[in-house]
PDB file of N, CA and C in Angstrom:
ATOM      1  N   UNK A   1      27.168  32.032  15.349  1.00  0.00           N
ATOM      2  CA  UNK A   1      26.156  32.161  14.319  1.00  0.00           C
ATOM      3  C   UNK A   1      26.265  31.022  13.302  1.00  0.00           C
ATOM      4  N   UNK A   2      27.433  30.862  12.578  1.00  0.00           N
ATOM      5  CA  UNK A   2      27.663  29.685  11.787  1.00  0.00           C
ATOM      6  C   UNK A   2      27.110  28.146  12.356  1.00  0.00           C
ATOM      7  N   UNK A   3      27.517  28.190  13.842  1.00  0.00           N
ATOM      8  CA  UNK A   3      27.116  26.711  14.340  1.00  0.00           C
ATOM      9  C   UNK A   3      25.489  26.904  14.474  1.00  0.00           C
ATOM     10  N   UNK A   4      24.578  27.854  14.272  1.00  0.00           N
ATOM     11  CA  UNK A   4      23.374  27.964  14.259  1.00  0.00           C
ATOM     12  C   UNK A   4      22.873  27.345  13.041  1.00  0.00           C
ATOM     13  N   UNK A   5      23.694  28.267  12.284  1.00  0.00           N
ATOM     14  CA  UNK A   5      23.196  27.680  10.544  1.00  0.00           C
ATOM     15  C   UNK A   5      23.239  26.650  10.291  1.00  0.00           C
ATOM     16  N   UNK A   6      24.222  26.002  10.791  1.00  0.00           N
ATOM     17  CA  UNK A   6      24.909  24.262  10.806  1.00  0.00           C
ATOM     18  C   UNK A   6      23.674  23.756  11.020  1.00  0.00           C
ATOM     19  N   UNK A   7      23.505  23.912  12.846  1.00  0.00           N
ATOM     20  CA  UNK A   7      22.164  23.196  13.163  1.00  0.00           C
ATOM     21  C   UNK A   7      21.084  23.255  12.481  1.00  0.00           C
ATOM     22  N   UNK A   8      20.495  24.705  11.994  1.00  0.00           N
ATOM     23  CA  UNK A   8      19.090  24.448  11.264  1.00  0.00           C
ATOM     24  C   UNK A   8      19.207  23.980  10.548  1.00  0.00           C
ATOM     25  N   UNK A   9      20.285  23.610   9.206  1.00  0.00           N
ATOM     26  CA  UNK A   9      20.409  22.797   8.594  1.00  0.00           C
ATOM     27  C   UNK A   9      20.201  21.399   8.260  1.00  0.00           C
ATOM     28  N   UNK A  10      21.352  21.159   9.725  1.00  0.00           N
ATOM     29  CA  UNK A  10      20.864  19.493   9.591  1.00  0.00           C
ATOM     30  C   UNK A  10      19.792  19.246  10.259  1.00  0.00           C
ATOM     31  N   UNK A  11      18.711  20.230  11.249  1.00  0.00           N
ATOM     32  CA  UNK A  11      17.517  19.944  11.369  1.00  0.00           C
ATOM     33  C   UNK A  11      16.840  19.324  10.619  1.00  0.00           C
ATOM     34  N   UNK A  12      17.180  20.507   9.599  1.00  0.00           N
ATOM     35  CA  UNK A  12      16.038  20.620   8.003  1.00  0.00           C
ATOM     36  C   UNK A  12      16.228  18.957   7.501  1.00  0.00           C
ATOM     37  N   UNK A  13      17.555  18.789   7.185  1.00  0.00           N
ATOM     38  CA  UNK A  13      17.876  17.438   6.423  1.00  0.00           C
ATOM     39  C   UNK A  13      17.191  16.333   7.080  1.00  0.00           C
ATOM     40  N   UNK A  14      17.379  16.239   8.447  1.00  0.00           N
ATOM     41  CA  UNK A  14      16.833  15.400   9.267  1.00  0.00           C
ATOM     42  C   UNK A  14      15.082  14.825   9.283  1.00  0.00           C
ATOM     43  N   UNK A  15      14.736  16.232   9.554  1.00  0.00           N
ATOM     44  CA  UNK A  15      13.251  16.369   8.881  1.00  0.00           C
ATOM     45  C   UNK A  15      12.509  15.494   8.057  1.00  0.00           C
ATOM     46  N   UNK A  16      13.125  16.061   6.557  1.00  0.00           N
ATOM     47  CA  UNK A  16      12.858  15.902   5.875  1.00  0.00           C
ATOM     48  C   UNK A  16      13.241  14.388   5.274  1.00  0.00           C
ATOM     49  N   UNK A  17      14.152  13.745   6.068  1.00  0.00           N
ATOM     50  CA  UNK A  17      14.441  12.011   5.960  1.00  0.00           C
ATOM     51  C   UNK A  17      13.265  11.352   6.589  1.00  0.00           C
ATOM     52  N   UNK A  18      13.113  12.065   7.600  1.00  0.00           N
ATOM     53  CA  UNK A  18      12.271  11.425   8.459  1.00  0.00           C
ATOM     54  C   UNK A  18      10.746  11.118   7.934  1.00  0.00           C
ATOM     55  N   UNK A  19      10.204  12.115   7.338  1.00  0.00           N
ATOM     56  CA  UNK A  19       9.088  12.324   6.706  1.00  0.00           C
ATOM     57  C   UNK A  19       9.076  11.730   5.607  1.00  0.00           C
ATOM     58  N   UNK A  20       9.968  11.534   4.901  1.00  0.00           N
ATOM     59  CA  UNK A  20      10.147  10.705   3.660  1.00  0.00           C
ATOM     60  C   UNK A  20       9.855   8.903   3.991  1.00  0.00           C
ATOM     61  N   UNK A  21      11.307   8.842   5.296  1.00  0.00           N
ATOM     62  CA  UNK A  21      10.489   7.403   5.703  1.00  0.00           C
ATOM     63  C   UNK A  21       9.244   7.427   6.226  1.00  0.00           C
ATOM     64  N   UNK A  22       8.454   8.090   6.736  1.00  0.00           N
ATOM     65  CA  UNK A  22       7.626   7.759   7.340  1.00  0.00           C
ATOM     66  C   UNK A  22       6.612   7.784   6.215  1.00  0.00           C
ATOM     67  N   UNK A  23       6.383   8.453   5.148  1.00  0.00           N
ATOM     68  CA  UNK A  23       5.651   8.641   3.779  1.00  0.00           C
ATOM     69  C   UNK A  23       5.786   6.960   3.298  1.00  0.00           C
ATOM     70  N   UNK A  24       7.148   6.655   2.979  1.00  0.00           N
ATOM     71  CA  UNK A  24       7.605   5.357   2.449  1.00  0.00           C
ATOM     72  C   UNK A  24       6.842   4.056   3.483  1.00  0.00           C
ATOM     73  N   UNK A  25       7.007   4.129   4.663  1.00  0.00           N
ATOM     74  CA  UNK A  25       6.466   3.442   5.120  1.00  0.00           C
ATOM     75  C   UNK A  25       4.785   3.290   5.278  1.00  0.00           C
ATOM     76  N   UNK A  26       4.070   4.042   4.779  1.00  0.00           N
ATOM     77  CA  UNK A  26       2.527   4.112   5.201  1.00  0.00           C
ATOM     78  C   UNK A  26       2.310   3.532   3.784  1.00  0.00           C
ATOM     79  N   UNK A  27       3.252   3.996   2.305  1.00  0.00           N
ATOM     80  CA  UNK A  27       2.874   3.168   0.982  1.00  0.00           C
ATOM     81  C   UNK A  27       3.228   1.523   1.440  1.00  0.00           C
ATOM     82  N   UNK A  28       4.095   1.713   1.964  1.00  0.00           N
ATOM     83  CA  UNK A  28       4.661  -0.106   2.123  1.00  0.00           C
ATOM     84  C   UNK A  28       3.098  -0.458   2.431  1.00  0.00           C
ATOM     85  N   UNK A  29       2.267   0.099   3.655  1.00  0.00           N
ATOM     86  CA  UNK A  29       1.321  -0.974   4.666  1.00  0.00           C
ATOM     87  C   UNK A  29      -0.286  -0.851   3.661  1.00  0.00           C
ATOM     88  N   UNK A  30      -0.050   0.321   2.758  1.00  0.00           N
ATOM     89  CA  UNK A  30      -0.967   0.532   2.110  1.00  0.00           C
ATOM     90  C   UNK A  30      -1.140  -0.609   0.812  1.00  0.00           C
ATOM     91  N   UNK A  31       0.002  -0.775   0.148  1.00  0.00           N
ATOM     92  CA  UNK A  31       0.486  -1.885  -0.942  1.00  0.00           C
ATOM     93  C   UNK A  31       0.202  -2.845  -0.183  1.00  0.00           C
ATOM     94  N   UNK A  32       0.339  -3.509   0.948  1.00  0.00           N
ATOM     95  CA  UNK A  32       0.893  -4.962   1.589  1.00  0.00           C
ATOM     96  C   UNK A  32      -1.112  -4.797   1.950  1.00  0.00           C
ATOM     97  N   UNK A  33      -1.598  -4.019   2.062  1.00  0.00           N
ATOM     98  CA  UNK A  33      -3.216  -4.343   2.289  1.00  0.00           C
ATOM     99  C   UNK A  33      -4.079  -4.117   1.521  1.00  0.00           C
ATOM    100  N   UNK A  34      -3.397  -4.147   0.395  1.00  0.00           N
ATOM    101  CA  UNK A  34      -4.157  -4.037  -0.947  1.00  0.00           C
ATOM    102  C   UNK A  34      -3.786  -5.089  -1.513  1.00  0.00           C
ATOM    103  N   UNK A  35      -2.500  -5.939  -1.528  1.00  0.00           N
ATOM    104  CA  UNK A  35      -2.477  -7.331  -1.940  1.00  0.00           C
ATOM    105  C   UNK A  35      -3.202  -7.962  -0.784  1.00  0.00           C
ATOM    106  N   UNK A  36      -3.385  -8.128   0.062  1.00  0.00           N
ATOM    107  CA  UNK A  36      -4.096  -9.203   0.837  1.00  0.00           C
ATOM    108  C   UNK A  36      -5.606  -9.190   0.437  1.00  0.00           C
ATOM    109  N   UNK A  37      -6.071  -7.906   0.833  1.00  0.00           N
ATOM    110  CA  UNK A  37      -7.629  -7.945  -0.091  1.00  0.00           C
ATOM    111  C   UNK A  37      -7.982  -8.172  -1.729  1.00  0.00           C
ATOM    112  N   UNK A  38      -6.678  -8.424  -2.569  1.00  0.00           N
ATOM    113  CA  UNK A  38      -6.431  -8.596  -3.683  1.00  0.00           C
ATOM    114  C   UNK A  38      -6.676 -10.361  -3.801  1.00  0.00           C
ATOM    115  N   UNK A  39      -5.938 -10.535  -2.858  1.00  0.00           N
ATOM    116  CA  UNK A  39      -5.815 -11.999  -2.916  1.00  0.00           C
ATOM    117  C   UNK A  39      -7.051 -12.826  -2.624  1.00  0.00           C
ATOM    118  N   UNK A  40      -7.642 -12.263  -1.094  1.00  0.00           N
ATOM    119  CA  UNK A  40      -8.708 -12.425  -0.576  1.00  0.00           C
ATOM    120  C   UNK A  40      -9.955 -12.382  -1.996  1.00  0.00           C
ATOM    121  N   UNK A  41     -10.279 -11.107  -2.506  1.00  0.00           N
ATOM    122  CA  UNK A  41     -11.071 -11.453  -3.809  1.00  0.00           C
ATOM    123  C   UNK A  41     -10.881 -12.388  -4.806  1.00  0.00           C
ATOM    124  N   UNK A  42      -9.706 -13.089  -4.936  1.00  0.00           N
ATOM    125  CA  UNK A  42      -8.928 -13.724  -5.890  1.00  0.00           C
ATOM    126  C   UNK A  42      -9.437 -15.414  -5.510  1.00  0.00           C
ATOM    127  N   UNK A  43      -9.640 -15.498  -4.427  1.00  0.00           N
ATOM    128  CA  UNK A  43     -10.113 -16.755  -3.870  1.00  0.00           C
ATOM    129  C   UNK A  43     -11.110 -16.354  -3.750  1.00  0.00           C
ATOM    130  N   UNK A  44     -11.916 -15.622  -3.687  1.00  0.00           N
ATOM    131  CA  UNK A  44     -13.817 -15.815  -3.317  1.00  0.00           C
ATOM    132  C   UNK A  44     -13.994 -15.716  -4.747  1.00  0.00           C
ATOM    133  N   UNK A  45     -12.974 -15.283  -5.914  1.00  0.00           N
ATOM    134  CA  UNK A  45     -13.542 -15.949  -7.008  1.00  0.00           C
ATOM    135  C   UNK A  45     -13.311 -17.476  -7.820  1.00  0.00           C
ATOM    136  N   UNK A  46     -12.292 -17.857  -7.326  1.00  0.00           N
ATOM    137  CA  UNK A  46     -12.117 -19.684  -7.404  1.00  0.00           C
ATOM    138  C   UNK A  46     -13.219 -20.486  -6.241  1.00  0.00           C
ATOM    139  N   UNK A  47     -14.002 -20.077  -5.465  1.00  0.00           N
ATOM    140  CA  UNK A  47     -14.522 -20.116  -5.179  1.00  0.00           C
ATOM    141  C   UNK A  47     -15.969 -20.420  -6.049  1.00  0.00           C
ATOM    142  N   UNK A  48     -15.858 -19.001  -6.040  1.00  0.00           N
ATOM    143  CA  UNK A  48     -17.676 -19.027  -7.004  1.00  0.00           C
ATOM    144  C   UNK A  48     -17.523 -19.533  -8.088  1.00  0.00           C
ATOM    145  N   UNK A  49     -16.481 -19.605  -9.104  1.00  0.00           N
ATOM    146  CA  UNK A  49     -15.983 -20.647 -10.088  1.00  0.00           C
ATOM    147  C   UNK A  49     -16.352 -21.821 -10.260  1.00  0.00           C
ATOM    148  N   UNK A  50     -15.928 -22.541  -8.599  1.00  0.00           N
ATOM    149  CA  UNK A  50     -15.691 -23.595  -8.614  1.00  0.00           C
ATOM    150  C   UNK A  50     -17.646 -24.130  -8.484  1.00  0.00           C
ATOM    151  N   UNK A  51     -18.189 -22.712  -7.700  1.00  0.00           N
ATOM    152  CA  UNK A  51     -19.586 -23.466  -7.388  1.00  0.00           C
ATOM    153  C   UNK A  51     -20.851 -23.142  -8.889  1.00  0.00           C
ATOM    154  N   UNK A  52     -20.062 -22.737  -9.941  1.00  0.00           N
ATOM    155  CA  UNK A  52     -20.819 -22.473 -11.131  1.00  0.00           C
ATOM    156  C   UNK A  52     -21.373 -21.250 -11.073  1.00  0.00           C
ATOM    157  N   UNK A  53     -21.075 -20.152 -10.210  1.00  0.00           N
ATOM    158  CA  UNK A  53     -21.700 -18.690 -10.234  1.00  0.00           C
ATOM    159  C   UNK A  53     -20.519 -17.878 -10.993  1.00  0.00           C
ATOM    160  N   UNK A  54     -20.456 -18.284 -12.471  1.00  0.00           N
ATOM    161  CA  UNK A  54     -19.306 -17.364 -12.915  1.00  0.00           C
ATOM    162  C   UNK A  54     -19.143 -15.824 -13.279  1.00  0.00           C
ATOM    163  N   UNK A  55     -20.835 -15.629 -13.111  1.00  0.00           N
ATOM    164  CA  UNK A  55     -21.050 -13.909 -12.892  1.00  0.00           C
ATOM    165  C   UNK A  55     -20.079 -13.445 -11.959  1.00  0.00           C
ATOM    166  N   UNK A  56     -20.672 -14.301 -10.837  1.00  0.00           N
ATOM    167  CA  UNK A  56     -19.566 -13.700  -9.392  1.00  0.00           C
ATOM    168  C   UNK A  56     -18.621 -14.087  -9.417  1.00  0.00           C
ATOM    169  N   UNK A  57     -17.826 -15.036 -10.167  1.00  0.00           N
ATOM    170  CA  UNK A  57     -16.380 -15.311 -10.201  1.00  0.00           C
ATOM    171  C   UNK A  57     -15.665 -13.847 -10.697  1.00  0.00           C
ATOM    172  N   UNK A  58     -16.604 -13.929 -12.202  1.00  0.00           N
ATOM    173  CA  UNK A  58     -16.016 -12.347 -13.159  1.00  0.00           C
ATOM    174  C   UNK A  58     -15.811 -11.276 -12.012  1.00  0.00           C
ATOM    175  N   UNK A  59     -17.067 -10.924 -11.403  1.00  0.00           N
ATOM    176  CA  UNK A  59     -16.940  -9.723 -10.832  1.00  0.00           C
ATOM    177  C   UNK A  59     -15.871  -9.990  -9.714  1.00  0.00           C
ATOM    178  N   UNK A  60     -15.253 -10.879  -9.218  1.00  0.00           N
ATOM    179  CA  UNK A  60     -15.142 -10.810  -8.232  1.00  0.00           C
ATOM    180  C   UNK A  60     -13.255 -10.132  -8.603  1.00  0.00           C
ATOM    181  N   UNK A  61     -13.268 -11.246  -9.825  1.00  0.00           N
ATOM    182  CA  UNK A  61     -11.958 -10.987 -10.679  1.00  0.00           C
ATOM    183  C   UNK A  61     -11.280  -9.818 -10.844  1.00  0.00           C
ATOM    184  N   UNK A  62     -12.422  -9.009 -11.593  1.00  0.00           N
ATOM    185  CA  UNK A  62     -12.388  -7.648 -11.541  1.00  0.00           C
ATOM    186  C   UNK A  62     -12.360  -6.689 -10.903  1.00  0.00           C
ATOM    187  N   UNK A  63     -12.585  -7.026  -9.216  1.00  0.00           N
ATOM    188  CA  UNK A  63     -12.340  -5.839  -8.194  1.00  0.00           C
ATOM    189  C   UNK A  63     -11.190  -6.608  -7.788  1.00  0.00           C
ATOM    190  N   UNK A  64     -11.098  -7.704  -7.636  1.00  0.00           N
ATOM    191  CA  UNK A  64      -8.972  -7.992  -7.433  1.00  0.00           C
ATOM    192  C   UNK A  64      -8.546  -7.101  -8.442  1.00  0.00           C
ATOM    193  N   UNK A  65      -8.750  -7.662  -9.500  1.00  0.00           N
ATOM    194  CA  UNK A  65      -7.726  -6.716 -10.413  1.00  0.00           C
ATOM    195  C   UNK A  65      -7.521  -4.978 -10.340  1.00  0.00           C
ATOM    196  N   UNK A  66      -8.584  -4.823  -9.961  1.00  0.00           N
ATOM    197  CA  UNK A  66      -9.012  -3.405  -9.542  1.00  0.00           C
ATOM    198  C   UNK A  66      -7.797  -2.857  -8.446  1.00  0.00           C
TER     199      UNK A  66
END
């Protein structure tokens, strides 16, 4: 009985690591594709900057920053 308890135990612990990395890892890919489209807006507004549309530079600024 004891070596039962043992096991569900470290089931449980196990589990619950697992799910944690796997939580941790979906923020990592979520962060890492929110800077790239961050960046991506960040240049289509040096972009429009550069071509005198500074409406669309602003806005564009502002959903990077977003």
């Amino acid at each position: 009985m004891r070596h039962s308890l043992r096991l569900a135990a470290l089931v449980g612990v196990l589990s619950t690591s697992l799910l944690i990395g796997v939580a941790t890892t979906a923020h990592a890919d979520e962060a890492a594709t929110g800077d790239a489209r961050a960046l991506e807006l960040f240049e289509k507004s040096e972009a429009a900057y550069d071509a005198g549309r500074f409406a669309d530079a602003i806005a564009l600024l502002r959903e990077s920053y977003a």
